[in-house]
PDB file of N, CA and C in Angstrom:
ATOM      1  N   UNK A   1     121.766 109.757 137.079  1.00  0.00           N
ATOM      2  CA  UNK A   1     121.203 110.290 138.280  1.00  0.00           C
ATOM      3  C   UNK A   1     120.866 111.764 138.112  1.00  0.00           C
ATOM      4  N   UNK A   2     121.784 112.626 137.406  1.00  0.00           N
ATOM      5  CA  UNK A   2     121.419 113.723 137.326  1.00  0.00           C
ATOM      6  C   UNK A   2     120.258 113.684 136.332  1.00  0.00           C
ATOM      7  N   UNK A   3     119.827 112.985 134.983  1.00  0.00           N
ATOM      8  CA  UNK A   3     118.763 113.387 134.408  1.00  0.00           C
ATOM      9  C   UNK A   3     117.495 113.548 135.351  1.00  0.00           C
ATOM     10  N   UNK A   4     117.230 112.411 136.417  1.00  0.00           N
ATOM     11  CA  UNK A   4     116.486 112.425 137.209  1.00  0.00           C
ATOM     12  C   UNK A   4     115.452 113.856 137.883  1.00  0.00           C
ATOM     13  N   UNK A   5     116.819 114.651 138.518  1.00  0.00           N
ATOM     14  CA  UNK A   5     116.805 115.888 139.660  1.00  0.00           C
ATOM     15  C   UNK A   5     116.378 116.859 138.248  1.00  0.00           C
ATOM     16  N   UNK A   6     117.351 116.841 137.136  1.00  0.00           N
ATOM     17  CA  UNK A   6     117.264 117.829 136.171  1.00  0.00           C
ATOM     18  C   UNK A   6     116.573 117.492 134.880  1.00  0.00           C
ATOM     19  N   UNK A   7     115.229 116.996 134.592  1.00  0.00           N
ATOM     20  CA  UNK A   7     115.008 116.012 133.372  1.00  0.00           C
ATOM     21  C   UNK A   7     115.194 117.248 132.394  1.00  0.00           C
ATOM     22  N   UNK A   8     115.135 118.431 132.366  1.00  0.00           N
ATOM     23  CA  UNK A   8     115.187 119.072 130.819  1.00  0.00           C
ATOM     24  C   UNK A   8     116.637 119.733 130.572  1.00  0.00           C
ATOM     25  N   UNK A   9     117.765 119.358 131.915  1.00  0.00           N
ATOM     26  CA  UNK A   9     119.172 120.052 131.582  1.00  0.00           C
ATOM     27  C   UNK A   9     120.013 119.898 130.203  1.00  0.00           C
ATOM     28  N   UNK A  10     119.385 118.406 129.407  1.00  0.00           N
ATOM     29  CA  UNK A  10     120.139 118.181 127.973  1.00  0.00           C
ATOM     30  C   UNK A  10     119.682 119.167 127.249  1.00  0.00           C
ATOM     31  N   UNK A  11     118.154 119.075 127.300  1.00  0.00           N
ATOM     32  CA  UNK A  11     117.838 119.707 125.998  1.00  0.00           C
ATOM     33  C   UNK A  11     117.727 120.955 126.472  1.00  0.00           C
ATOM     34  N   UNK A  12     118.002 121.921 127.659  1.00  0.00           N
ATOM     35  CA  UNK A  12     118.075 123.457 127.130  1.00  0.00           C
ATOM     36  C   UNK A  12     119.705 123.436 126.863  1.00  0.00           C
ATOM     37  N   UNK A  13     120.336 122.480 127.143  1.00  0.00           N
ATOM     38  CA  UNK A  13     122.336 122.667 126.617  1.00  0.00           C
ATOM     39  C   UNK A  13     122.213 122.591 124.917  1.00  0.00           C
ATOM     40  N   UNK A  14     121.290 121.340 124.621  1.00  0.00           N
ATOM     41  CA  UNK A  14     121.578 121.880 122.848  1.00  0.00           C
ATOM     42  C   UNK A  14     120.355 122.722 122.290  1.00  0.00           C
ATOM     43  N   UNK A  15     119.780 123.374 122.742  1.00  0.00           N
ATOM     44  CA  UNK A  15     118.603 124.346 122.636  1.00  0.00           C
ATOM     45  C   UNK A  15     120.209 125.685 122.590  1.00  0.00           C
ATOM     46  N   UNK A  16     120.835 125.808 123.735  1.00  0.00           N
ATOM     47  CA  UNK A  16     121.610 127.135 123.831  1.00  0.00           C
ATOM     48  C   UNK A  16     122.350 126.593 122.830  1.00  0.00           C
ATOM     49  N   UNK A  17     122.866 125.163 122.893  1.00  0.00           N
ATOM     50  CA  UNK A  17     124.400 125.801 121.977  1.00  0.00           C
ATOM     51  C   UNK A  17     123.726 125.708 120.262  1.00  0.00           C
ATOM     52  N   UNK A  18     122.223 125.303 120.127  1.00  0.00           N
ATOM     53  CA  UNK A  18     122.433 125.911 118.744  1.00  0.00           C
ATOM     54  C   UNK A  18     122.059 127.139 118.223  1.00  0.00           C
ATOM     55  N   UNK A  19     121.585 127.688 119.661  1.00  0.00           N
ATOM     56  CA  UNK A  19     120.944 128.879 119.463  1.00  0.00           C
ATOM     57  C   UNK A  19     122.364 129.992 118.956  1.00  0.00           C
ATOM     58  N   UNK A  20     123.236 129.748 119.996  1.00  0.00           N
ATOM     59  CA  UNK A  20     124.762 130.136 119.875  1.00  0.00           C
ATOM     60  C   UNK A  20     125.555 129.620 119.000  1.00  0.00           C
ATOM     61  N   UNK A  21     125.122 128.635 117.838  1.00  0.00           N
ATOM     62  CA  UNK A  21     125.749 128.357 117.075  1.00  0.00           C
ATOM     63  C   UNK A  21     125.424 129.305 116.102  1.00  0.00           C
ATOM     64  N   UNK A  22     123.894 129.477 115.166  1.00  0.00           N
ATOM     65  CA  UNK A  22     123.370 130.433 114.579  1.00  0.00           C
ATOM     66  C   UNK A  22     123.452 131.703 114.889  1.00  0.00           C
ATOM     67  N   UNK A  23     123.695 132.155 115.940  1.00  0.00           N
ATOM     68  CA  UNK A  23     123.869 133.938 116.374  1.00  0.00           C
ATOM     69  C   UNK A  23     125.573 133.757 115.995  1.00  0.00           C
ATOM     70  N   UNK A  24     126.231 133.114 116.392  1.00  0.00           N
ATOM     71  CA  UNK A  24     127.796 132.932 115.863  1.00  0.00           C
ATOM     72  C   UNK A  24     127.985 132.937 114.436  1.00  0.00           C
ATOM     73  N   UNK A  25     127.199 131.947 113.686  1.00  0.00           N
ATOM     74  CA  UNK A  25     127.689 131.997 112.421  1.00  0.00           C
ATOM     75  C   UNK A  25     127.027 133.561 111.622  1.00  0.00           C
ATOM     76  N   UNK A  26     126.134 134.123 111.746  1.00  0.00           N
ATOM     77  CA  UNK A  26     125.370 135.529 111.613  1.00  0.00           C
ATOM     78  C   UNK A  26     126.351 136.674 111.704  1.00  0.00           C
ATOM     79  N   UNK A  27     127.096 135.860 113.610  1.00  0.00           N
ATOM     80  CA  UNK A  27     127.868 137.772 113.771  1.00  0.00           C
ATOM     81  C   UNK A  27     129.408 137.400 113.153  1.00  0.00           C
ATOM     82  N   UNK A  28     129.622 136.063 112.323  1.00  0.00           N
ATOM     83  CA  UNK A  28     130.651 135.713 111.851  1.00  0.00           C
ATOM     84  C   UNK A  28     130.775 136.532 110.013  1.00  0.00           C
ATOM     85  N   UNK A  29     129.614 135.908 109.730  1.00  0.00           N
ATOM     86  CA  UNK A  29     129.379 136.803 108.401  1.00  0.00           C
ATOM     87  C   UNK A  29     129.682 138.160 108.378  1.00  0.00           C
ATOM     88  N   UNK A  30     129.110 138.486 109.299  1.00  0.00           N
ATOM     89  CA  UNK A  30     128.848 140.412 108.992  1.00  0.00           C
ATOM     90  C   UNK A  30     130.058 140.678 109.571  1.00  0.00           C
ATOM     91  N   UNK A  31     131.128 140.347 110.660  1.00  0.00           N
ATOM     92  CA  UNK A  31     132.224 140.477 110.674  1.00  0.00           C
ATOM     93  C   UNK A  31     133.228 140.272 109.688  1.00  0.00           C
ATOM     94  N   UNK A  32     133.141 139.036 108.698  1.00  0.00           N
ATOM     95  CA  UNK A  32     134.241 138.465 107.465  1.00  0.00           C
ATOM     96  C   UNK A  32     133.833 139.585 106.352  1.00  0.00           C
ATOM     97  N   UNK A  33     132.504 140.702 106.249  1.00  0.00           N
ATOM     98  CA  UNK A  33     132.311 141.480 105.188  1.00  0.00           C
ATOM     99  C   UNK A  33     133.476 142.988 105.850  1.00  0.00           C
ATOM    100  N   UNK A  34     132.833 143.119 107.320  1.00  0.00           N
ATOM    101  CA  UNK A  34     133.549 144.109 107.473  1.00  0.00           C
ATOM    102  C   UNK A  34     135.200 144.360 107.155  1.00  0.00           C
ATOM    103  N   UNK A  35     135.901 142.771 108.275  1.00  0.00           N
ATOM    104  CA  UNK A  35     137.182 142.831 107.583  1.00  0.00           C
ATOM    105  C   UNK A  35     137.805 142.888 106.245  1.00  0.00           C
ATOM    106  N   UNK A  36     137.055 142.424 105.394  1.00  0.00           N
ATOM    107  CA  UNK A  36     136.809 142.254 103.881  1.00  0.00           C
ATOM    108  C   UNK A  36     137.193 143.722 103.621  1.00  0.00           C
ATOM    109  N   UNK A  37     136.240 144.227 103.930  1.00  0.00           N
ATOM    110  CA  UNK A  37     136.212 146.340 103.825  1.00  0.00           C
ATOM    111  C   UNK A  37     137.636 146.983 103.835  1.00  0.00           C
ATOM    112  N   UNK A  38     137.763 146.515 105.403  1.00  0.00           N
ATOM    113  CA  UNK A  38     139.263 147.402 105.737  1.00  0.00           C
ATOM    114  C   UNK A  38     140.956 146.825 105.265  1.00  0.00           C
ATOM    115  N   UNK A  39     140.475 145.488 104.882  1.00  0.00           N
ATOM    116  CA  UNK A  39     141.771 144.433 104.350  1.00  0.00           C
ATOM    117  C   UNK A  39     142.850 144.725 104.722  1.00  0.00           C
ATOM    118  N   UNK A  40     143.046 144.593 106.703  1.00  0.00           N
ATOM    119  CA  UNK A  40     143.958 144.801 107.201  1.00  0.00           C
ATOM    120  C   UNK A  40     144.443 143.145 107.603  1.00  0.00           C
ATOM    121  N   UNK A  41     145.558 143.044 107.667  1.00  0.00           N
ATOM    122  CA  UNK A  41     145.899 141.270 108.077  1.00  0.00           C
ATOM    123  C   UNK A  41     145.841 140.825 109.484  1.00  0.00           C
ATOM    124  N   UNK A  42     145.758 141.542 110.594  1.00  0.00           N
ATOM    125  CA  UNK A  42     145.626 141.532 112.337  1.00  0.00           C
ATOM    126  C   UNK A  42     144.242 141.215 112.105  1.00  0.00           C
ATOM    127  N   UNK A  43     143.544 142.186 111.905  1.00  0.00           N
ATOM    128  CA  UNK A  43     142.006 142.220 111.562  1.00  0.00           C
ATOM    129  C   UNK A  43     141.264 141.148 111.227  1.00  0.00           C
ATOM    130  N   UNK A  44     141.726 140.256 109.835  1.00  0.00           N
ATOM    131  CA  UNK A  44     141.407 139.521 109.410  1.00  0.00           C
ATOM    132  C   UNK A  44     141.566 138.082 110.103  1.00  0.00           C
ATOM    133  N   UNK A  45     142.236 138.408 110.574  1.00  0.00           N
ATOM    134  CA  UNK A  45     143.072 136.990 111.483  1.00  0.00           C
ATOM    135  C   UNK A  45     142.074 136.992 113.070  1.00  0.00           C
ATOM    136  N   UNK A  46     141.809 138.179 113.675  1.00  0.00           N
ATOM    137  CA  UNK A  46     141.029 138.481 114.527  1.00  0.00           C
ATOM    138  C   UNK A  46     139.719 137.673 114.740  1.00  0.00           C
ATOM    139  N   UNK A  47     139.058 138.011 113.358  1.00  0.00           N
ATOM    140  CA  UNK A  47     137.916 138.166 112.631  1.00  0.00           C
ATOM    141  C   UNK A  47     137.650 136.652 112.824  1.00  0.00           C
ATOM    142  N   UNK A  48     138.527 135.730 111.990  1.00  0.00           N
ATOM    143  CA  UNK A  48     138.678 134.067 112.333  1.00  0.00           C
ATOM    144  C   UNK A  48     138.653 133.851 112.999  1.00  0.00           C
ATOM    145  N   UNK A  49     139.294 134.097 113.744  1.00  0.00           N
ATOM    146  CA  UNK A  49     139.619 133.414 115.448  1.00  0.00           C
ATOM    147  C   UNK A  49     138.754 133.617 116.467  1.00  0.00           C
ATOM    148  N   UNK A  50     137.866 134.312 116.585  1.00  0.00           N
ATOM    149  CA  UNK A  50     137.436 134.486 117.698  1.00  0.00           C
ATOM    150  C   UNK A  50     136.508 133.616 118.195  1.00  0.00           C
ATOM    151  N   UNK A  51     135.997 132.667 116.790  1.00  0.00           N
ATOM    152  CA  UNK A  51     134.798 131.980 117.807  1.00  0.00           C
ATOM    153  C   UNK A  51     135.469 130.669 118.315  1.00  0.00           C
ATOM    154  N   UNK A  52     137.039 130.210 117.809  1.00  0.00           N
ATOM    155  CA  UNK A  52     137.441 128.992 118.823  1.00  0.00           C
ATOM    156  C   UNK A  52     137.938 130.014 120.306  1.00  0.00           C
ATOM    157  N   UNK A  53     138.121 130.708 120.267  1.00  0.00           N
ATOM    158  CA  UNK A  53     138.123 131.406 121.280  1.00  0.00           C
ATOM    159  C   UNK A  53     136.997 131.296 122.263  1.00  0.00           C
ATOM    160  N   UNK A  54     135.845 131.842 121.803  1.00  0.00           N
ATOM    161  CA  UNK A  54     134.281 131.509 122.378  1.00  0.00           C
ATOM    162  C   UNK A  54     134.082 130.318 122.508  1.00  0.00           C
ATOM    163  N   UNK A  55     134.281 129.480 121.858  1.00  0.00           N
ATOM    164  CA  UNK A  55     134.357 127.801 122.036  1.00  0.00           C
ATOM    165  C   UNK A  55     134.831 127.275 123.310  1.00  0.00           C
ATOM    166  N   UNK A  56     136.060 128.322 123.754  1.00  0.00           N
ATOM    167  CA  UNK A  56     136.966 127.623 124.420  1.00  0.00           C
ATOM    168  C   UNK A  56     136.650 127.880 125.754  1.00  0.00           C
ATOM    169  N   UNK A  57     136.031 129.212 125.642  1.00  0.00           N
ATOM    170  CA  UNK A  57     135.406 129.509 127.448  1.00  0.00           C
ATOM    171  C   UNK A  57     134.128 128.746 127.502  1.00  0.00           C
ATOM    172  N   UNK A  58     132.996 128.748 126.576  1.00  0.00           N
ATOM    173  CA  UNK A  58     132.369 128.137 126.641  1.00  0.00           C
ATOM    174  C   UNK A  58     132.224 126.504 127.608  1.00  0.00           C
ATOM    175  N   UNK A  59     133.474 125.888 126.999  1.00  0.00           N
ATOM    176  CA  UNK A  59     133.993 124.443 127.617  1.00  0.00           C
ATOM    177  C   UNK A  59     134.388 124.471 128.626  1.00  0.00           C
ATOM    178  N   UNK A  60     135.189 125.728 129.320  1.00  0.00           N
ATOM    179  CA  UNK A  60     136.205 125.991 130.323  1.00  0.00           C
ATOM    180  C   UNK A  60     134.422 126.248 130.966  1.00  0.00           C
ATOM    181  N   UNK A  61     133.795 127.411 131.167  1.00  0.00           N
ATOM    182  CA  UNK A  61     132.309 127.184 132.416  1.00  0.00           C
ATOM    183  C   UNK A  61     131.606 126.132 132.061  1.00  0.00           C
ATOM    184  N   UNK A  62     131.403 125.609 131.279  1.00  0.00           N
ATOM    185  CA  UNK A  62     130.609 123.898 130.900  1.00  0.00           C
ATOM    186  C   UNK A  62     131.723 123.022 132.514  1.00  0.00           C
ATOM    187  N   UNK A  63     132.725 122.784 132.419  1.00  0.00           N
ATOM    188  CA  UNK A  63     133.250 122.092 133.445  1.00  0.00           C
ATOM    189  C   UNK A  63     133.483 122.593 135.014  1.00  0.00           C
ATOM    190  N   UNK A  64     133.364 124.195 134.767  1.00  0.00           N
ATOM    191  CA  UNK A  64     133.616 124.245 136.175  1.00  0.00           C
ATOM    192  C   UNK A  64     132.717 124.824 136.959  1.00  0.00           C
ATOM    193  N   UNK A  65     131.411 125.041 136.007  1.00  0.00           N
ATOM    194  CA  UNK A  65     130.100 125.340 137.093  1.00  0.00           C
ATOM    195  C   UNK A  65     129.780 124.206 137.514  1.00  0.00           C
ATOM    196  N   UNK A  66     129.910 122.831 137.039  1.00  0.00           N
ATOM    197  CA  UNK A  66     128.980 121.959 137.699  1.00  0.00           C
ATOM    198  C   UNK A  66     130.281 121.386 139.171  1.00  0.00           C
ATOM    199  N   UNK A  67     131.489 121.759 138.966  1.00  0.00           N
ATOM    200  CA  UNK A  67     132.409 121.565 140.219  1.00  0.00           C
ATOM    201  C   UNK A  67     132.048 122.554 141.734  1.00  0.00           C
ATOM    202  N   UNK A  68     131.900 123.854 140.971  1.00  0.00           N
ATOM    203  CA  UNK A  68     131.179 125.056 142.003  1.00  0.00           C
ATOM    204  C   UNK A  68     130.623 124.624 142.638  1.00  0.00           C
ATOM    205  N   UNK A  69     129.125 123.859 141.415  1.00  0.00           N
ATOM    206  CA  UNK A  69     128.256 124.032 142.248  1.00  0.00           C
ATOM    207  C   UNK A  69     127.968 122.817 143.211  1.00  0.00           C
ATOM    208  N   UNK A  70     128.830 121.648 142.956  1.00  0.00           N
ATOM    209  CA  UNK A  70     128.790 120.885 144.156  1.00  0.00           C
ATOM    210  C   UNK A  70     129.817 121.051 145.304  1.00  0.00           C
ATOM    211  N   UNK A  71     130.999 121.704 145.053  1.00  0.00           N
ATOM    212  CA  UNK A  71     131.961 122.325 146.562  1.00  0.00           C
ATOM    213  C   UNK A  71     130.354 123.352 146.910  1.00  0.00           C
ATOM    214  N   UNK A  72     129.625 123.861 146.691  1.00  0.00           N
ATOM    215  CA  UNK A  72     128.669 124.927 147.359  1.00  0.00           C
ATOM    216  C   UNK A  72     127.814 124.059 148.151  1.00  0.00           C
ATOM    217  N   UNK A  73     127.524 122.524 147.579  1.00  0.00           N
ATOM    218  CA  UNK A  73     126.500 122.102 148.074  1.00  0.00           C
ATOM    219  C   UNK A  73     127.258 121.210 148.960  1.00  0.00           C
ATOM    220  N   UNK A  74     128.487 121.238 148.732  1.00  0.00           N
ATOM    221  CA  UNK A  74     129.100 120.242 150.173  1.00  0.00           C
ATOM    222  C   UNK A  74     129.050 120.990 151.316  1.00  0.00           C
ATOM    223  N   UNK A  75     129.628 122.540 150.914  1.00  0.00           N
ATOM    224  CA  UNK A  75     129.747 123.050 152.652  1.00  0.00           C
ATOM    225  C   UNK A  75     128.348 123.938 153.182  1.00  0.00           C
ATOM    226  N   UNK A  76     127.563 123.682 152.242  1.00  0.00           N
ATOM    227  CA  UNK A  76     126.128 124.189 152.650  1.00  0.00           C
ATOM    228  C   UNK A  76     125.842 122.412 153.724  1.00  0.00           C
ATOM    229  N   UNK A  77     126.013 121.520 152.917  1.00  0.00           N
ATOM    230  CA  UNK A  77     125.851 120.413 154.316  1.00  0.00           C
ATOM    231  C   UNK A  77     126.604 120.393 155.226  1.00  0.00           C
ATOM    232  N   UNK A  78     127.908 120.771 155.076  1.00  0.00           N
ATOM    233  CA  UNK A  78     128.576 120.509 156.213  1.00  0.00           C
ATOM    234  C   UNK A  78     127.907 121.563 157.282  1.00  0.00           C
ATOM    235  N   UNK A  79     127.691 123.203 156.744  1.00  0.00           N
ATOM    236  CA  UNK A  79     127.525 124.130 157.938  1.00  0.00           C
ATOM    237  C   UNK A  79     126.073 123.484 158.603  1.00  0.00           C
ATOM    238  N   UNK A  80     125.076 123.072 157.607  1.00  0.00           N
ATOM    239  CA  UNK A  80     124.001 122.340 158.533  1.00  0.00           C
ATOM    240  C   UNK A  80     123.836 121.761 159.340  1.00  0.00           C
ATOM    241  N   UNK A  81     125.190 120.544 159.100  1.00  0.00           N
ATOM    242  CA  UNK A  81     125.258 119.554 159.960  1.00  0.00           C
ATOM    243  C   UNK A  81     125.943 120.215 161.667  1.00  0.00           C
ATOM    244  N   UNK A  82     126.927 121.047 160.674  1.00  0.00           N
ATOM    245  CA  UNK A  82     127.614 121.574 162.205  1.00  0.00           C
ATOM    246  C   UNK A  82     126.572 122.562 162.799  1.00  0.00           C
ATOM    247  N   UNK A  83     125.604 123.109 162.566  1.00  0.00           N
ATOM    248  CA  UNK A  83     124.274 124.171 162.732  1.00  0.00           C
ATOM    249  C   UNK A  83     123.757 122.515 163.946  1.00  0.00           C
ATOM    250  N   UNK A  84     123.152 121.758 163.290  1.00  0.00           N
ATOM    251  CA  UNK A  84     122.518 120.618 164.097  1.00  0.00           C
ATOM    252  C   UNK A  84     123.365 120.512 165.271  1.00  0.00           C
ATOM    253  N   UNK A  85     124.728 120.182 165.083  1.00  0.00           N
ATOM    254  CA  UNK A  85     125.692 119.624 166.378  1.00  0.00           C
ATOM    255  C   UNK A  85     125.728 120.700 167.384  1.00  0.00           C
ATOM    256  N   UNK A  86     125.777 121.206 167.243  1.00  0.00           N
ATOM    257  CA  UNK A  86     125.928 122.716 168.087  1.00  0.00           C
ATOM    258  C   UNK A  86     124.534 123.058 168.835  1.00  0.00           C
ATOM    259  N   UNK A  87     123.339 122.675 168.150  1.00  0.00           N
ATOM    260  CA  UNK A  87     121.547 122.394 168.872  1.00  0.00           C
ATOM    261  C   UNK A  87     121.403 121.485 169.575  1.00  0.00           C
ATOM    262  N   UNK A  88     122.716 120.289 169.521  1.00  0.00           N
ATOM    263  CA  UNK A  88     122.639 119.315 170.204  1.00  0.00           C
ATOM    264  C   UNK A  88     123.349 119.362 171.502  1.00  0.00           C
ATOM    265  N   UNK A  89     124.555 120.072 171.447  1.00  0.00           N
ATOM    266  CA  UNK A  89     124.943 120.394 173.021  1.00  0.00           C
ATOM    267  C   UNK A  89     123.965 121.503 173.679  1.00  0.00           C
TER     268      UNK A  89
END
């Protein structure tokens, strides 16, 4: 039902995430040279980690914009409806 309302919502999701896959693996490189440089062990460990990190919010707004945005579109009907009832007395 949703492809319907939204026919191109798949393909700009894997349009972004590979766009964000390639800008990730890019600012991953030039980060693993820098830590490389300073060969501190926090740093290096930093350096790894961060894109399951990015991964992980990524997933966390993937699930809870599309919850938003239907609690928004419930009480946008409800105030309508109560907008109507209230024209009716």
């Amino acid at each position: 039902m949703a492809s319907n309302q939204y026919p191109f919502w798949t393909h700009d999701t894997v349009a972004a995430a590979v766009l964000a896959g390639v800008g990730t693996a890019s600012f991953q490189s030039r980060l693993d040279a820098w830590a490389g440089k300073l060969n501190v062990p926090a740093v290096t460990a930093l350096v790894h980690g961060w894109p399951m990190l990015l991964i992980f919010v990524g997933l966390v707004l993937l699930v809870i914009h599309p919850m938003a945005e239907m609690r928004a579109s419930r009480a946008n009907i409800a105030g309508n409806a109560a907008g109507k009832l209230n024209e009716l007395r």
